[in-house]
Protein backbone atom coordinates (compact mmCIF):
# COMPACT_ATOMS: atom_id res chain seq x y z
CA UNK A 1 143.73 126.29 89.39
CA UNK A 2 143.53 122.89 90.02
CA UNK A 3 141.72 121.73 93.44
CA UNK A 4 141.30 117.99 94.83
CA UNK A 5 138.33 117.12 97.40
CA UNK A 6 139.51 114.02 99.70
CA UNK A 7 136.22 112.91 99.94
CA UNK A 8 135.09 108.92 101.63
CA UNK A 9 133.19 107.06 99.21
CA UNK A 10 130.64 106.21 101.32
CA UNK A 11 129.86 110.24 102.03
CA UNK A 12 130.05 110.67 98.68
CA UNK A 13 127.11 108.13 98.10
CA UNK A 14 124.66 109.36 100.66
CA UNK A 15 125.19 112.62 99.73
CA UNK A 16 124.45 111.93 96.20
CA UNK A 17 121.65 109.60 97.91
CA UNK A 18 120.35 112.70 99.44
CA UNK A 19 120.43 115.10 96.86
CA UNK A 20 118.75 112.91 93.93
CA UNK A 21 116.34 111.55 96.07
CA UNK A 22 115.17 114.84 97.66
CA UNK A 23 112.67 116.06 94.98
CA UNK A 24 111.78 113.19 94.04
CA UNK A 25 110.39 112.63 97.94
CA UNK A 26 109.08 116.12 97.71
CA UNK A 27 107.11 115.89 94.59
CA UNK A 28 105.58 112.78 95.27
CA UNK A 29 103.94 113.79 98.81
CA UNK A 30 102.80 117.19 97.72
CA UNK A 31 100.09 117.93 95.33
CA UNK A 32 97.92 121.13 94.41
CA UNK A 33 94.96 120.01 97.18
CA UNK A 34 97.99 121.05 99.63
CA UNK A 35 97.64 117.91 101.67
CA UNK A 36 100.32 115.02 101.77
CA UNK A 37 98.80 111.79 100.60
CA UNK A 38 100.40 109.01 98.79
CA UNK A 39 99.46 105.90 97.27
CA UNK A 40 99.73 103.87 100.55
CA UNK A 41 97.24 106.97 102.59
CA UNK A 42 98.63 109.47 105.09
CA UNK A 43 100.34 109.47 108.41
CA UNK A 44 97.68 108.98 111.14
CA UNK A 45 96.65 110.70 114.32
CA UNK A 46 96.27 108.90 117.44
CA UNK A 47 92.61 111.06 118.59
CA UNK A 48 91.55 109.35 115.52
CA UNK A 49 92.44 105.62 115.86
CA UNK A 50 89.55 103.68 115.23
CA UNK A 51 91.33 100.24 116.08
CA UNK A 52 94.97 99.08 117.16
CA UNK A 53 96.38 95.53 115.46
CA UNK A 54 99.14 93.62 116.84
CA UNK A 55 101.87 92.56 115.04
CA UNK A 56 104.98 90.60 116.48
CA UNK A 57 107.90 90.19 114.58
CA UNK A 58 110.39 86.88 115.10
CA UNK A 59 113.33 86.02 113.83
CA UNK A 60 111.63 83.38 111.49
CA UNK A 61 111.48 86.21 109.33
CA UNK A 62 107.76 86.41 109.38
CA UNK A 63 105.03 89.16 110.77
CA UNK A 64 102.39 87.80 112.61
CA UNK A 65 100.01 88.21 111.29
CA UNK A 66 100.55 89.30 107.46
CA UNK A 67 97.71 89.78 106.39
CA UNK A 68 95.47 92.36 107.80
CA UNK A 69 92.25 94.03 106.56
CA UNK A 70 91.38 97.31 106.87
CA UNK A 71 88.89 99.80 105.76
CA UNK A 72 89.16 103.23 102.92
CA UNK A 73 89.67 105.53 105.60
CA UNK A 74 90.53 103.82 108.83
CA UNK A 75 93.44 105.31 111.11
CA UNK A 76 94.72 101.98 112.78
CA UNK A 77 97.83 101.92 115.42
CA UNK A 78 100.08 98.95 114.18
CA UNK A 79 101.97 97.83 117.79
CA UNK A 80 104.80 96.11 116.37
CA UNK A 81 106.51 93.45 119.05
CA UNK A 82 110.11 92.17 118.04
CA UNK A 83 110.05 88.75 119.93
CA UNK A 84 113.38 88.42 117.97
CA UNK A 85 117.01 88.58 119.03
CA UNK A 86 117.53 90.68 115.97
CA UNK A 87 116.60 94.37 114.99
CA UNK A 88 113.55 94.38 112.63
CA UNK A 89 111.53 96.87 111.42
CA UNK A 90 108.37 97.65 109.51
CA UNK A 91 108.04 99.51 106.99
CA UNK A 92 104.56 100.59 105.00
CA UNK A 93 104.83 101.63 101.24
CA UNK A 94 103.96 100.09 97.56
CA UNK A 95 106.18 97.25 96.81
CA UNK A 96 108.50 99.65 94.32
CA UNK A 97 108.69 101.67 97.43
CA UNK A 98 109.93 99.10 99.27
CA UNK A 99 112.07 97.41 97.04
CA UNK A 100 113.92 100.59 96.44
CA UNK A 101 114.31 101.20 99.91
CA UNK A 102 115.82 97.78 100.79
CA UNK A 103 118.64 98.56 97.75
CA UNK A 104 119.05 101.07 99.99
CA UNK A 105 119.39 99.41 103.10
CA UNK A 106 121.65 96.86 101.40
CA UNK A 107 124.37 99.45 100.62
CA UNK A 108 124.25 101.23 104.28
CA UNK A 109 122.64 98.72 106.86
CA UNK A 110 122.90 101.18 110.05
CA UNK A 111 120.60 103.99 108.11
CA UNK A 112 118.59 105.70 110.83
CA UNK A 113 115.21 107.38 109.73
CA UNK A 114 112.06 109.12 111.06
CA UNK A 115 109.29 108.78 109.00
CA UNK A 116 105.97 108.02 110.21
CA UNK A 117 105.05 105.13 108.14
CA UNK A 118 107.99 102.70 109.47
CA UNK A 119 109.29 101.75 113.04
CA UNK A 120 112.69 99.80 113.87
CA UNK A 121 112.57 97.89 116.78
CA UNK A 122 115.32 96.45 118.83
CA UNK A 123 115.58 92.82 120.25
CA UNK A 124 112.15 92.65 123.09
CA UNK A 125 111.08 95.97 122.54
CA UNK A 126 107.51 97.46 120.90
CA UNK A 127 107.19 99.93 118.40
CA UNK A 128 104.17 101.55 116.90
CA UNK A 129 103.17 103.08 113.79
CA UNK A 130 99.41 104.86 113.18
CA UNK A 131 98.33 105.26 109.92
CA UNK A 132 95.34 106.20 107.90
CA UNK A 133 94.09 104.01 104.83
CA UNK A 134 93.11 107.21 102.53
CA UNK A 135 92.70 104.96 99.25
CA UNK A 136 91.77 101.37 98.90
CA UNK A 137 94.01 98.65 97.83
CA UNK A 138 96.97 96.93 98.74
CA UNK A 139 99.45 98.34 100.88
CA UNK A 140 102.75 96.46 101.49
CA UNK A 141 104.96 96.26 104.57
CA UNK A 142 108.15 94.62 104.87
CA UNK A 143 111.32 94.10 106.96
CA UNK A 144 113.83 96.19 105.01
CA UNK A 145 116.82 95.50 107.19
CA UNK A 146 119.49 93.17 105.28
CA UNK A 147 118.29 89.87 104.19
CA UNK A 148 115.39 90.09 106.14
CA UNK A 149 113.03 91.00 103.02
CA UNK A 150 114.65 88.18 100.92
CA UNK A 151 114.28 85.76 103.59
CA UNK A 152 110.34 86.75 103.07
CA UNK A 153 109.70 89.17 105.87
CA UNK A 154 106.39 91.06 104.28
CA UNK A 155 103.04 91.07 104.41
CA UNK A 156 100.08 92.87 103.36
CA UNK A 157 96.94 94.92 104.22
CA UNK A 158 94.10 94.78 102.04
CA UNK A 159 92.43 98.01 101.85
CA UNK A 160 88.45 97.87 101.22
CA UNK A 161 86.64 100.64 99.51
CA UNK A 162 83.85 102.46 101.90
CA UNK A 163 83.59 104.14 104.45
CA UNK A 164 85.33 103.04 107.98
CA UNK A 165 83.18 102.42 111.25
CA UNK A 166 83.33 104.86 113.35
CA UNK A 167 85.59 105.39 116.39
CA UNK A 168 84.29 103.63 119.16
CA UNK A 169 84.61 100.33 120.50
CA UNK A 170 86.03 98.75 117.48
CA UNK A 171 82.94 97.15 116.80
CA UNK A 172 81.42 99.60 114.31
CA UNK A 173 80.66 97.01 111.69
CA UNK A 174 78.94 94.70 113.59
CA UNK A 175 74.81 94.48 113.28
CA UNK A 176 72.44 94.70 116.10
C-alpha cells in the first residue's frame, strides 16, 4: 500500500519542533534531587519576593535598566512596562538559551508560550515575571521577538554569591 499525508509545511515544522525539543526540555529541568533548577535558578514565588525591579521596555530596543544586580538566592518580581508601540517581551535564560530561542522566533513570529521565566507584553501594558537567583552568575534576558534581539534588546543580571537579605523592607543589606 502506498499512503500520502497532505501535510502544511509549517505543521510539519512545529511538530518536529515539538517532538525533538521535548526531552531535551525535560532532561534539562529535572535532575535526581527531584527539584527543577537550571542554570539561570528556578521559577519564583511571590510570598517569597524579597524585592521588585522595574524594567520598561521602548521601542529603542533597549531595557531600562540592563543591568541589574541581584543576590545567590534572591526571589525578585521583574515588572516589565512596554512604553513601546510594539509587542516586546522578556525573556530570562543563558545566552545559548536565548539565541536558540530567537532562531525560533525568527521562523514562527506569533509563537505563544507560558513559561514562567518570560512575559510578552503588548503596546502600554505591564507584565511581570518572579524569579529566584538559585546559582550565581550571569543570567541573560533579551527581547526575542523578530529583530528586536539583533537590534540589541538584552541585558543582564549579575548574580553575587551569598546569601540574600532577608524579606523585609528591601533594605536587608544595609548597616545600622
Amino acid at each position: 500500500m502506498n499512503h500520502r499525508f497532505n501535510v502544511h509545511p509549517i505543521a510539519l515544522a512545529l511538530a518536529l519542533t515539538i517532538t525533538l525539543t521535548g526531552p531535551v526540555a525535560q532532561a534539562a529541568g529535572q535532575h535526581a534531587g527531584g527539584h527543577d533548577e537550571s542554570a539561570i535558578g528556578e521559577p519564583g514565588k511571590a510570598a517569597n519576593v524579597t524585592r521588585t525591579v522595574q524594567i520598561d521596555m521602548s521601542d529603542a530596543m533597549r531595557y531600562t535598566p540592563s543591568s541589574i544586580d541581584a543576590r545567590q538566592g534572591e526571589t525578585i518580581r521583574f515588572v516589565i512596562k512596554n512604553s513601546g508601540k510594539v509587542k516586546h517581551e522578556l525573556v530570562l535564560g543563558t545566552e545559548k538559551e536565548l539565541l536558540e530561542h530567537y532562531e525560533q522566533m525568527k521562523k514562527f513570529p506569533e509563537m505563544e508560550h507560558d513559561d514562567p521565566k518570560m512575559v510578552t507584553v503588548a503596546p502600554g501594558k505591564t507584565g511581570q515575571v518572579i524569579w529566584k537567583f538559585s546559582k550565581a552568575g550571569k543570567i541573560d534576558f533579551a527581547c526575542l521577538q523578530p529583530g528586536h534581539y539583533d537590534a540589541g534588546m538584552k541585558g543582564a543580571v549579575a548574580v553575587a554569591a551569598g546569601k540574600a537579605p532577608a524579606k523585609g523592607d528591601g533594605h536587608g543589606n544595609h548597616k545600622p
